[in-house]
N, C-alpha and C. Protein backbone atom coordinates (compact mmCIF):
# COMPACT_ATOMS: atom_id res chain seq x y z
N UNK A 1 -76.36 -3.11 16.00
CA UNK A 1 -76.17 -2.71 17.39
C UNK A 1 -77.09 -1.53 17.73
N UNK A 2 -77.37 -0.35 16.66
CA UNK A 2 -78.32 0.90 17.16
C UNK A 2 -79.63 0.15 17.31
N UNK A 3 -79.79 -0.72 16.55
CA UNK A 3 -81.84 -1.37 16.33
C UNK A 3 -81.61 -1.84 18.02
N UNK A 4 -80.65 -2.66 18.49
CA UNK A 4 -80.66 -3.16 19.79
C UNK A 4 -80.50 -2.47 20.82
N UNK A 5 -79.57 -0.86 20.67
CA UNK A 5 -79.22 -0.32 21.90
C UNK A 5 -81.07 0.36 22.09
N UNK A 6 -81.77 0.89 20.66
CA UNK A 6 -82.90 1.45 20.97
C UNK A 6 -83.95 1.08 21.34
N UNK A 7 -83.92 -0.69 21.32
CA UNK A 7 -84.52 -1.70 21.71
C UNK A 7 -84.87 -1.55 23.45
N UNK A 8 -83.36 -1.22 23.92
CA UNK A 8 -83.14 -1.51 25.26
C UNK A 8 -83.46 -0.42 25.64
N UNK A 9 -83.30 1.06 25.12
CA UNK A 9 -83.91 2.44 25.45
C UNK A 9 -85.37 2.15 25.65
N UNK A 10 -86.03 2.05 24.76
CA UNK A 10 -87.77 1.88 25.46
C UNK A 10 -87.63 0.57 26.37
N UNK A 11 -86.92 -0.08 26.32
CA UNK A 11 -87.42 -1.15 27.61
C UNK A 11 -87.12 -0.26 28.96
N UNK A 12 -85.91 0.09 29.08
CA UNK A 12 -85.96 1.10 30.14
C UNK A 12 -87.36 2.17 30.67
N UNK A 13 -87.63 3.04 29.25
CA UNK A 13 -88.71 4.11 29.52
C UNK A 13 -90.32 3.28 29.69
N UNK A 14 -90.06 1.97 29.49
CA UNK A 14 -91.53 0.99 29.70
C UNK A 14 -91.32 0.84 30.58
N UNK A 15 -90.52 0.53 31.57
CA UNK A 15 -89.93 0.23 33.44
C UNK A 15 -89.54 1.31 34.08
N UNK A 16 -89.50 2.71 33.69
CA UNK A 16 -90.28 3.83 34.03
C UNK A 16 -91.49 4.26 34.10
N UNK A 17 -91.93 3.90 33.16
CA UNK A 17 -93.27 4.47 33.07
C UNK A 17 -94.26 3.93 34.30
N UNK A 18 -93.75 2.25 33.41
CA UNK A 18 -94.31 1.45 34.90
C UNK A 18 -94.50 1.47 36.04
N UNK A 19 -93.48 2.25 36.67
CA UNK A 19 -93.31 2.61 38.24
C UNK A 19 -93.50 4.01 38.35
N UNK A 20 -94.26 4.92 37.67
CA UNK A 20 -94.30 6.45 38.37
C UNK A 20 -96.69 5.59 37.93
N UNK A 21 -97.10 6.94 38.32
CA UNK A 21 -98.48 6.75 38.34
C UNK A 21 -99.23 7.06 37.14
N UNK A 22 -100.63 7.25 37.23
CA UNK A 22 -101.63 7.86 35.52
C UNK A 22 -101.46 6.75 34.44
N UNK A 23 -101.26 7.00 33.26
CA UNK A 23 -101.19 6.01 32.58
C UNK A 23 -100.35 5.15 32.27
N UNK A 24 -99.71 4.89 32.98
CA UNK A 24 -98.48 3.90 32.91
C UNK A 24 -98.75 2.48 32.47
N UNK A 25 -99.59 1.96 32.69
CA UNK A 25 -99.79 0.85 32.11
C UNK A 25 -99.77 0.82 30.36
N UNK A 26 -100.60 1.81 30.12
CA UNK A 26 -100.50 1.81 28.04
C UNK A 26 -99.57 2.29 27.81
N UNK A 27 -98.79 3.36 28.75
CA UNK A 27 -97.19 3.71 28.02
C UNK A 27 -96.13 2.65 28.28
N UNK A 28 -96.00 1.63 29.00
CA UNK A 28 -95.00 0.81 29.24
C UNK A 28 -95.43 -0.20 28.48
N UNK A 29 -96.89 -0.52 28.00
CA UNK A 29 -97.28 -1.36 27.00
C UNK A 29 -96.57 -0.85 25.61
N UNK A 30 -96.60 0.28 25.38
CA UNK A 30 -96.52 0.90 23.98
C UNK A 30 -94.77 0.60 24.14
N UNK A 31 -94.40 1.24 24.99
CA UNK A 31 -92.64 1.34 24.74
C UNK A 31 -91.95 -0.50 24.54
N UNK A 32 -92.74 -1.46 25.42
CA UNK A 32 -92.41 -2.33 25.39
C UNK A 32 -92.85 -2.93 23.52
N UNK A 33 -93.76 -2.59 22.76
CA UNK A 33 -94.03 -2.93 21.90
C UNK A 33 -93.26 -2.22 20.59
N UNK A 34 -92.60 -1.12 21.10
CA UNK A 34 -91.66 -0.76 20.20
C UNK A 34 -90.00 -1.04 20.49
N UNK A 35 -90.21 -1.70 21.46
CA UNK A 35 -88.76 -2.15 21.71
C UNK A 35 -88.66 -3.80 21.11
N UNK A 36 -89.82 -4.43 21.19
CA UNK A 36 -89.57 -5.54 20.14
C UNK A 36 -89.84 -5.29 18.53
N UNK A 37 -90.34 -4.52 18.21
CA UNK A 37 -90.20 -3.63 16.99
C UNK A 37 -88.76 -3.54 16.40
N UNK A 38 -88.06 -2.84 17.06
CA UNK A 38 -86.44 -2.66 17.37
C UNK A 38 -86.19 -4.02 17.55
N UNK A 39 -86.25 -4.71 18.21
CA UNK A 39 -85.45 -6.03 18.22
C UNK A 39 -85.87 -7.08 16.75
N UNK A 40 -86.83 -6.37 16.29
CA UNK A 40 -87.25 -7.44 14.88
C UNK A 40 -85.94 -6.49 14.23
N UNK A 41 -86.15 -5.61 13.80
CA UNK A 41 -85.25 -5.22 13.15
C UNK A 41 -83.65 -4.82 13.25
N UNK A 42 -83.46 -5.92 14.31
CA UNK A 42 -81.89 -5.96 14.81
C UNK A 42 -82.25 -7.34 14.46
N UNK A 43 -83.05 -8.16 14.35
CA UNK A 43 -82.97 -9.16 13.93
C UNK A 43 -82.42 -9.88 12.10
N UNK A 44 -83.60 -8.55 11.73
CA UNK A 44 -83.57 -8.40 10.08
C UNK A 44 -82.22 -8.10 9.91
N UNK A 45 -81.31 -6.81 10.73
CA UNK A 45 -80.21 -6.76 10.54
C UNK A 45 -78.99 -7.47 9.99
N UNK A 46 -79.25 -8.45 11.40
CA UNK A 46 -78.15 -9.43 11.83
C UNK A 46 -78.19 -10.48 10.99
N UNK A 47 -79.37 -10.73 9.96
CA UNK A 47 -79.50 -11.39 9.13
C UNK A 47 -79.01 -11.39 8.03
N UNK A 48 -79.33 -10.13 7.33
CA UNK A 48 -78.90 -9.31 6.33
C UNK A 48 -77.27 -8.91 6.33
N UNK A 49 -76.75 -9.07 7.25
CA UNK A 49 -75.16 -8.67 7.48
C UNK A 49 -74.47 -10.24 7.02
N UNK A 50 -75.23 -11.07 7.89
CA UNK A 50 -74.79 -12.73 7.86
C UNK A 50 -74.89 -12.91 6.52
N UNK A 51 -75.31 -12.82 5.79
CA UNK A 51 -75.70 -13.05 4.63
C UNK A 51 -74.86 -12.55 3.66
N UNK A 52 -74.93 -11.04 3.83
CA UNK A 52 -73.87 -10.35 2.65
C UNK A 52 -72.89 -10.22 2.79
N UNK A 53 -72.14 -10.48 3.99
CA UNK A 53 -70.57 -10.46 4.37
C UNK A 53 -70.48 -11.21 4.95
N UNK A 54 -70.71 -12.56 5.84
CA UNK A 54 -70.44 -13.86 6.15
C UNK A 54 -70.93 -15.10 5.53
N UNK A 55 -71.32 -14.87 4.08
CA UNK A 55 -71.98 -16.35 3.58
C UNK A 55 -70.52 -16.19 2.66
N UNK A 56 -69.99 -17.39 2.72
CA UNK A 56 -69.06 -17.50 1.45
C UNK A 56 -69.46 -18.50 0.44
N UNK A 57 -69.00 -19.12 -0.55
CA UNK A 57 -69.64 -19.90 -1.83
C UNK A 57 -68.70 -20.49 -2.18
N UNK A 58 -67.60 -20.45 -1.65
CA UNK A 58 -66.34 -20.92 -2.46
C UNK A 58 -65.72 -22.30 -1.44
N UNK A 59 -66.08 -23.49 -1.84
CA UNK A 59 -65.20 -24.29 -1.13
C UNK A 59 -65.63 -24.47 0.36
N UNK A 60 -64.84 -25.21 1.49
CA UNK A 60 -65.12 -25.60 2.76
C UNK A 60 -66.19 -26.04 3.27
N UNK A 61 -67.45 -26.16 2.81
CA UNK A 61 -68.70 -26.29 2.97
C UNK A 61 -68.92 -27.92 2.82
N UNK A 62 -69.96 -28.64 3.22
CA UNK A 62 -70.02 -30.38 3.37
C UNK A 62 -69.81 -30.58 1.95
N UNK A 63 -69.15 -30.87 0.82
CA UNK A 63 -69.01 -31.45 -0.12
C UNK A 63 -68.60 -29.68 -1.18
N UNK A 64 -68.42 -29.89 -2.18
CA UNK A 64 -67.99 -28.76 -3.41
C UNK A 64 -69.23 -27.99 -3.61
N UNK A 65 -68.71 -26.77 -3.45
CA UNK A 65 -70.26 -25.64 -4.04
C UNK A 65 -71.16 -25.64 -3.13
N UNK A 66 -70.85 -26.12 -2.10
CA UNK A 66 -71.82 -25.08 -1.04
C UNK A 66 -71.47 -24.17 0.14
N UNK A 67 -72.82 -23.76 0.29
CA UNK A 67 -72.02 -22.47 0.96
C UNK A 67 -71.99 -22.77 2.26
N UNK A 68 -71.07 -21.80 3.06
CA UNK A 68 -70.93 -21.76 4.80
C UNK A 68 -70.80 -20.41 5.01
N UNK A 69 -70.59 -20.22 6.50
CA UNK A 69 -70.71 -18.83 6.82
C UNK A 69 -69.42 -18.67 7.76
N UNK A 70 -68.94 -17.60 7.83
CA UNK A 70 -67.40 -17.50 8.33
C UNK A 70 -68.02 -16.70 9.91
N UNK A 71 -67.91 -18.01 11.04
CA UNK A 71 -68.47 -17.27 12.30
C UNK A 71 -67.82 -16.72 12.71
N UNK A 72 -66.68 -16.25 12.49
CA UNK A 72 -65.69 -15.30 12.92
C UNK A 72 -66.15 -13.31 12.73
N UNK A 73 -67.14 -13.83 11.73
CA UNK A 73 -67.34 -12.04 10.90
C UNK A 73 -68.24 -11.84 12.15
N UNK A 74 -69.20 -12.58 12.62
CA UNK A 74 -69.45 -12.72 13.83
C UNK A 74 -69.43 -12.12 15.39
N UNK A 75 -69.02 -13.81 15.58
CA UNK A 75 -68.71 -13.82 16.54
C UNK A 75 -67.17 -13.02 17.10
N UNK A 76 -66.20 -12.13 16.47
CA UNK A 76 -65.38 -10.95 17.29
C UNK A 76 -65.51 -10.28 16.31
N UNK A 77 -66.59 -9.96 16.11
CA UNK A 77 -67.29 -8.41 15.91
C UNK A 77 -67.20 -7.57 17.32
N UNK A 78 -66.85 -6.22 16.76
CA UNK A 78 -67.31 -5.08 18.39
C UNK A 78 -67.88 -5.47 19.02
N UNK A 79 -69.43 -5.60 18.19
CA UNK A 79 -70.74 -6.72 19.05
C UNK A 79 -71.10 -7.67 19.13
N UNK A 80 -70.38 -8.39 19.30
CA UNK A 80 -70.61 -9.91 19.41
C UNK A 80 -71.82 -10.40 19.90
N UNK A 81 -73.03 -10.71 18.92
CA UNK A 81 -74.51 -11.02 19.50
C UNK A 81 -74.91 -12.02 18.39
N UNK A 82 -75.77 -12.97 18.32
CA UNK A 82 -76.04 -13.76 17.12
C UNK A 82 -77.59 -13.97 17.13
N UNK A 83 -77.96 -14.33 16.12
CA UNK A 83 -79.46 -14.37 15.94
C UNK A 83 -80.52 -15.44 17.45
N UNK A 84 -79.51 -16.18 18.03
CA UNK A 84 -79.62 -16.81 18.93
C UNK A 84 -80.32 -16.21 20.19
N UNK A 85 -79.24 -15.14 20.94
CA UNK A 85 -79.69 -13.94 21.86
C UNK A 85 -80.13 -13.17 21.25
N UNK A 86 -80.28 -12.54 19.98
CA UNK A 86 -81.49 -11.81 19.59
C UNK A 86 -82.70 -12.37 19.71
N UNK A 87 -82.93 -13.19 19.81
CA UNK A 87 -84.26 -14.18 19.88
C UNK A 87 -84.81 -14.25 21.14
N UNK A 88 -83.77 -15.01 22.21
CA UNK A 88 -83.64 -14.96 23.64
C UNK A 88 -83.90 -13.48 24.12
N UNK A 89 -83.70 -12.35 23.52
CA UNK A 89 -84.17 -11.18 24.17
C UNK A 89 -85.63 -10.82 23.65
N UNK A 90 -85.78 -11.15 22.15
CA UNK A 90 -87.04 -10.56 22.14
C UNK A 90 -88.42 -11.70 22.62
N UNK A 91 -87.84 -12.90 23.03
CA UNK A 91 -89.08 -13.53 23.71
C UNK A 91 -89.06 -13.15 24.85
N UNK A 92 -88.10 -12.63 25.76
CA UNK A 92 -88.22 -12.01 26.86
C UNK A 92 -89.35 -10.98 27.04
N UNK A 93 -89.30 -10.06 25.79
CA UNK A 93 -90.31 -9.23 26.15
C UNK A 93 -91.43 -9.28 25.62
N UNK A 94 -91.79 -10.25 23.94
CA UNK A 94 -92.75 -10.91 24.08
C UNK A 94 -93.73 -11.33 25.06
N UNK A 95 -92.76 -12.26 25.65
CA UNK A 95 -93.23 -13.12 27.51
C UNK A 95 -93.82 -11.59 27.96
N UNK A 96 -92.92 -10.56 28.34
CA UNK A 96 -93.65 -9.32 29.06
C UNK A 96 -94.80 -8.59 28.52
N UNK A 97 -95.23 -8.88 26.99
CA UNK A 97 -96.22 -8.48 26.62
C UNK A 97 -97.42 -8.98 26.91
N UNK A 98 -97.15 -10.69 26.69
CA UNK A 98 -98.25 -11.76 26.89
C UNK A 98 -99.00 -11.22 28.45
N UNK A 99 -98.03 -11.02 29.53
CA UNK A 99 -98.13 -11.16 30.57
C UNK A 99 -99.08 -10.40 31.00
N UNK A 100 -98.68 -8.79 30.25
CA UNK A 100 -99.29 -7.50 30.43
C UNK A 100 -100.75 -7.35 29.76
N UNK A 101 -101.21 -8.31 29.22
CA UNK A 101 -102.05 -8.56 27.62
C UNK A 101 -103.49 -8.46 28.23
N UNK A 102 -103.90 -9.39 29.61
CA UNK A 102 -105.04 -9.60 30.18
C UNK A 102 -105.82 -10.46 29.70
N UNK A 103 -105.38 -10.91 28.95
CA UNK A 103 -106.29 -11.96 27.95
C UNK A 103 -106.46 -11.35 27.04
N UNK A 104 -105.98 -10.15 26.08
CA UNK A 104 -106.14 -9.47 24.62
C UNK A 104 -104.94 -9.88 24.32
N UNK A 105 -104.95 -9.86 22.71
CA UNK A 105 -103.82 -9.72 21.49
C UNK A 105 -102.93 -8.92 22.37
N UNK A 106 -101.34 -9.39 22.41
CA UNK A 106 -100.40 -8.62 22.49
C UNK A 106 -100.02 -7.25 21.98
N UNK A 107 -101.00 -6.87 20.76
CA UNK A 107 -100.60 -5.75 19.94
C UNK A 107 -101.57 -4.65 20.37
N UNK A 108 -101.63 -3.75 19.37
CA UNK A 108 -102.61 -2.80 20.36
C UNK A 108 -103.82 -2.88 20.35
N UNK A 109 -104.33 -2.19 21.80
CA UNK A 109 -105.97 -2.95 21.88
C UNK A 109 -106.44 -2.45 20.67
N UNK A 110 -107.38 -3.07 20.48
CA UNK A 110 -108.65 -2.43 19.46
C UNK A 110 -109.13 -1.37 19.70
N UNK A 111 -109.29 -0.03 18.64
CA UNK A 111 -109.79 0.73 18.94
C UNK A 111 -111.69 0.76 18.50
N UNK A 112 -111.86 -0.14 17.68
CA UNK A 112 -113.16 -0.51 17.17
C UNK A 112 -113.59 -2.53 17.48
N UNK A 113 -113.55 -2.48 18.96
CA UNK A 113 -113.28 -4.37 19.40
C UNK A 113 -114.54 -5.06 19.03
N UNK A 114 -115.73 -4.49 18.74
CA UNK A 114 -117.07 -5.43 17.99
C UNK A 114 -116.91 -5.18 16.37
N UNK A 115 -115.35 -4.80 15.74
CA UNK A 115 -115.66 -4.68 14.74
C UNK A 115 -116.02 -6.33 13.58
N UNK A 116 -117.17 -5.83 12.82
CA UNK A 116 -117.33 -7.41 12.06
C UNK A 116 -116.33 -7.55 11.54
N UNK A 117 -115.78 -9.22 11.50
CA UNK A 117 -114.98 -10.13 11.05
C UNK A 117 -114.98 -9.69 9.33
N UNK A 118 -115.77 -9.31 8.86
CA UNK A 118 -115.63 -9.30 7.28
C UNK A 118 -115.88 -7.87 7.12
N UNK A 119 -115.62 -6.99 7.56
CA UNK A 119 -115.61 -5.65 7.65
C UNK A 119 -114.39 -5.25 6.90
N UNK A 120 -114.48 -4.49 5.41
CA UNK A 120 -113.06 -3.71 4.77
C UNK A 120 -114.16 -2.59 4.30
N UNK A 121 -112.23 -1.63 4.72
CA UNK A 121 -113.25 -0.33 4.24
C UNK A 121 -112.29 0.15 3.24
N UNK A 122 -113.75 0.65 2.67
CA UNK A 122 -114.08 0.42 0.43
C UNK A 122 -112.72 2.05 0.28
N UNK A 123 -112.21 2.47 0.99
CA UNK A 123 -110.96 3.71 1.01
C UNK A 123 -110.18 3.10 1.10
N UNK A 124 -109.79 1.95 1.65
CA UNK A 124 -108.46 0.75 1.31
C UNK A 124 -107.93 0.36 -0.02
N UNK A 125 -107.02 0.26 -0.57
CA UNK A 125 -106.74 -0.70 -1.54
C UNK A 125 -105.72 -1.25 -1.23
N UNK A 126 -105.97 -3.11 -0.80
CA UNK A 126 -104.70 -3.47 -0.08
C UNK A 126 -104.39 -4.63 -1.35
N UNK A 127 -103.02 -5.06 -1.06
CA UNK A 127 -102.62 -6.25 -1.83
C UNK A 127 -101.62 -7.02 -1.48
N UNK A 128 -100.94 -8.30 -1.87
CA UNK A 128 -100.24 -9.34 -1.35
C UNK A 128 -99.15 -9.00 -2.64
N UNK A 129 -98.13 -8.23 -2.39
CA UNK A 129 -96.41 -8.53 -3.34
C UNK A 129 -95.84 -9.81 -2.78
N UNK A 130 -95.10 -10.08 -4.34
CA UNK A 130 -94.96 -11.21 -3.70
C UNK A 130 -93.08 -11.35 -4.50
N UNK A 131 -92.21 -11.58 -4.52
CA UNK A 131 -90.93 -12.22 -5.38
C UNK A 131 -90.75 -14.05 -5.32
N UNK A 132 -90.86 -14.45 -5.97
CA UNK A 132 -90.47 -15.51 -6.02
C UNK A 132 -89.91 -16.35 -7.05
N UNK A 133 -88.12 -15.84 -7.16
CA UNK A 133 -87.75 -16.18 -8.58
C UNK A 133 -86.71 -17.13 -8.47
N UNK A 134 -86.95 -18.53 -8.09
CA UNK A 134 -86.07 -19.44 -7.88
C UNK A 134 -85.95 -20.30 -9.48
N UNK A 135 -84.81 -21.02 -9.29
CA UNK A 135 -84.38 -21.89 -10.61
C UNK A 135 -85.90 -22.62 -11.24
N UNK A 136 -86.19 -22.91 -12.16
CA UNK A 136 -86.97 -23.63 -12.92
C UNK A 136 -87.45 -24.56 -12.29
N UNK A 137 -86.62 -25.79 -11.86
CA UNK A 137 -87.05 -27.00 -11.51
C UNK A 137 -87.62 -26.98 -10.40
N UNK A 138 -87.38 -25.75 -9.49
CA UNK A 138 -87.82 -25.76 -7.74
C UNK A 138 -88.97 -25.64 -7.96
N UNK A 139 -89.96 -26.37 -7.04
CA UNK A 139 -91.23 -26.21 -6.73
C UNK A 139 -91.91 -25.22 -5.84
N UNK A 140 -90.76 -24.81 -5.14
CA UNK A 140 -91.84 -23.38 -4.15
C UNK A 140 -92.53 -22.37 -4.79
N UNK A 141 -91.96 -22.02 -5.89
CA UNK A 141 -92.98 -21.22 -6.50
C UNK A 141 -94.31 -21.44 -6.78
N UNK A 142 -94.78 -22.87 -7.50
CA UNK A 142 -95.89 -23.04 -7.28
C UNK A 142 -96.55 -23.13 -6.46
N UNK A 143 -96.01 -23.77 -5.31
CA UNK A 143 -96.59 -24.21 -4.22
C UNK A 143 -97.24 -22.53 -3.38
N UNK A 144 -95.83 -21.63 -3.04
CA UNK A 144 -95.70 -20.62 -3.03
C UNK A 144 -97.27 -19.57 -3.66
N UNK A 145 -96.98 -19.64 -4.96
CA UNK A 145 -97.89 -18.89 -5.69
C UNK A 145 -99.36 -19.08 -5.56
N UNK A 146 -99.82 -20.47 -5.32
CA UNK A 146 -100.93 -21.01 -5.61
C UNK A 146 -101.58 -20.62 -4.05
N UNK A 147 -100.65 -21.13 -2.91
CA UNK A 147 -101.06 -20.47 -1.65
C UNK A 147 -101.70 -18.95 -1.80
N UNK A 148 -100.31 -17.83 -2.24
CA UNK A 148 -101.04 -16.64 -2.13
C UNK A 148 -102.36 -16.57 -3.03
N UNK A 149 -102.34 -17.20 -3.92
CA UNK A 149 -103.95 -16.77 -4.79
C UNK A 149 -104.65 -17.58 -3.96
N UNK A 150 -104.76 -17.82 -3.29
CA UNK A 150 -106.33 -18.53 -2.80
C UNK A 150 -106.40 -17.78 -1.43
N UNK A 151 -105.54 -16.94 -1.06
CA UNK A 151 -105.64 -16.09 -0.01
C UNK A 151 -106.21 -14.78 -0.42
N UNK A 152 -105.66 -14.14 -1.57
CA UNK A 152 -105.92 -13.00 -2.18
C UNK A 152 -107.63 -13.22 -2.98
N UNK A 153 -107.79 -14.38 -2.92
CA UNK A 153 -109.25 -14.63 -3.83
C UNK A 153 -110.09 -14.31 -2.76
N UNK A 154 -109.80 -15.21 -1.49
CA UNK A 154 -110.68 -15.43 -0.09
C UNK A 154 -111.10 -14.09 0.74
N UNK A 155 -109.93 -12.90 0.59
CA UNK A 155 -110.00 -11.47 0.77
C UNK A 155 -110.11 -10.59 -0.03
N UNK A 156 -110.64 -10.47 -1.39
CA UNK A 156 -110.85 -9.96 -2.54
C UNK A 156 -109.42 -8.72 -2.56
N UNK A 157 -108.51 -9.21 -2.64
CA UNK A 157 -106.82 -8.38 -2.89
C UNK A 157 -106.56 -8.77 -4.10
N UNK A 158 -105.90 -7.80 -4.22
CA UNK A 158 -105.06 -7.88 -5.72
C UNK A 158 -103.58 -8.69 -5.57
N UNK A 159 -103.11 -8.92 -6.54
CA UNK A 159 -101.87 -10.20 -6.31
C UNK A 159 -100.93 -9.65 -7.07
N UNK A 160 -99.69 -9.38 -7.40
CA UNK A 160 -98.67 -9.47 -7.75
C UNK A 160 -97.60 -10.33 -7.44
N UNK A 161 -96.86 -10.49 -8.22
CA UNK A 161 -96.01 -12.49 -8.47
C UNK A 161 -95.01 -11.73 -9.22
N UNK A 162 -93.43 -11.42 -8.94
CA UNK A 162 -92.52 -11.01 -9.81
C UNK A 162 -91.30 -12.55 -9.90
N UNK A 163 -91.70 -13.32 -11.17
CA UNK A 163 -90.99 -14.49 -11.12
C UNK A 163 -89.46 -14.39 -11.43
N UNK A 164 -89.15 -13.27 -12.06
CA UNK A 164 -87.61 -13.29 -12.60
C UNK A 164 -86.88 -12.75 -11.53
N UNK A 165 -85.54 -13.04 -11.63
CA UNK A 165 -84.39 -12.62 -10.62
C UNK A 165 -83.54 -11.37 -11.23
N UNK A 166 -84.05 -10.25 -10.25
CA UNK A 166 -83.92 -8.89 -11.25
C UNK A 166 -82.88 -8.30 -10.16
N UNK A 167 -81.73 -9.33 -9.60
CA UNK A 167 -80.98 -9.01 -8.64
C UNK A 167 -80.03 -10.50 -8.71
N UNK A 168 -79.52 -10.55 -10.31
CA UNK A 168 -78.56 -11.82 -9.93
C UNK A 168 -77.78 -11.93 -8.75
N UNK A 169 -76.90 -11.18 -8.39
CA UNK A 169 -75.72 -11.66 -7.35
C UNK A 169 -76.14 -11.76 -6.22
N UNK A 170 -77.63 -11.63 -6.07
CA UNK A 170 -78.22 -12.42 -4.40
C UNK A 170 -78.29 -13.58 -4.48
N UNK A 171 -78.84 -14.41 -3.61
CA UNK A 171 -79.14 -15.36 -3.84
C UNK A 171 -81.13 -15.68 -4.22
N UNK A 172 -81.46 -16.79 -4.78
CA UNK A 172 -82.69 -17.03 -4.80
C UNK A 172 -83.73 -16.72 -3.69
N UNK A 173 -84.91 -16.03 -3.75
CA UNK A 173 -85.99 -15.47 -3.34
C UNK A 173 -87.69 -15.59 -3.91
């Protein structure tokens, strides 16, 4: 509920900004871009809650041993909101970014816009982490793994791959 109420705080100060004069256009751009910021992470939230206190494992689920989720932990919660209208709000302002965009990337302009396409600078050291420690027989890992190395080869990055599950009582990742 705070990732969302602060969500809705810069949407407000972006529809201020908007309507007084000077630079209002890049500050109602900026506030609007940190208010879906905030809404990703009311998203991540609402996920992360669903998960660790509404997934159950025991029984009721389409056949034995699988899991369901108790929409009650939910839906009469204080805040009753679901990943549904979290979504529905942040394409709302998505939509208001696109709109505001002019024909640029939604994100922030470029501060260097002729920069070359194959341009890294040699003070960087970036890389691709990765977890992927599902049961034996599953195939995403390879599939998974083999993707990131041919990405990390194509951008000369370093790779890390942590295959074991160093967090039994979650679930697979």
């Amino acid at each position: 509920a705070m990732y969302r109420m602060l969500a809705l705080v810069k949407l407000e100060a972006g529809q201020r900004a908007a309507s007084s004069s000077g630079h209002a256009t890049s500050v109602a751009r900026r506030e609007q871009q940190l208010a879906l910021r905030f809404q990703h992470l009311a998203n991540v939230w609402v996920t992360h809650v669903w998960e660790k206190f509404a997934r159950r494992e025991e029984g009721g689920g389409p056949g034995e041993g699988w899991a369901w989720y108790d929409q009650s932990y939910i839906d009469e919660s204080a805040w009753p909101i679901g990943i549904r209208e979290l979504n529905v709000e942040m394409n709302s302002v998505q939509t208001g970014l696109e709109a505001s965009s002019t024909g640029s990337a939604t994100g922030h302009w470029p501060r260097w816009a002729d920069a070359p396409h194959s341009f890294r600078d040699p003070k960087l050291t970036l890389g691709v982490a990765s977890v992927c420690a599902y049961p034996p027989d599953n195939p995403l890992p390879r599939y998974a793994a083999s993707n990131h190395r041919a990405y990390v080869a194509r951008h000369g990055y370093r790779y890390v791959l942590e295959e074991r599950n160093l967090s039994p009582e979650r679930p697979p990742a």
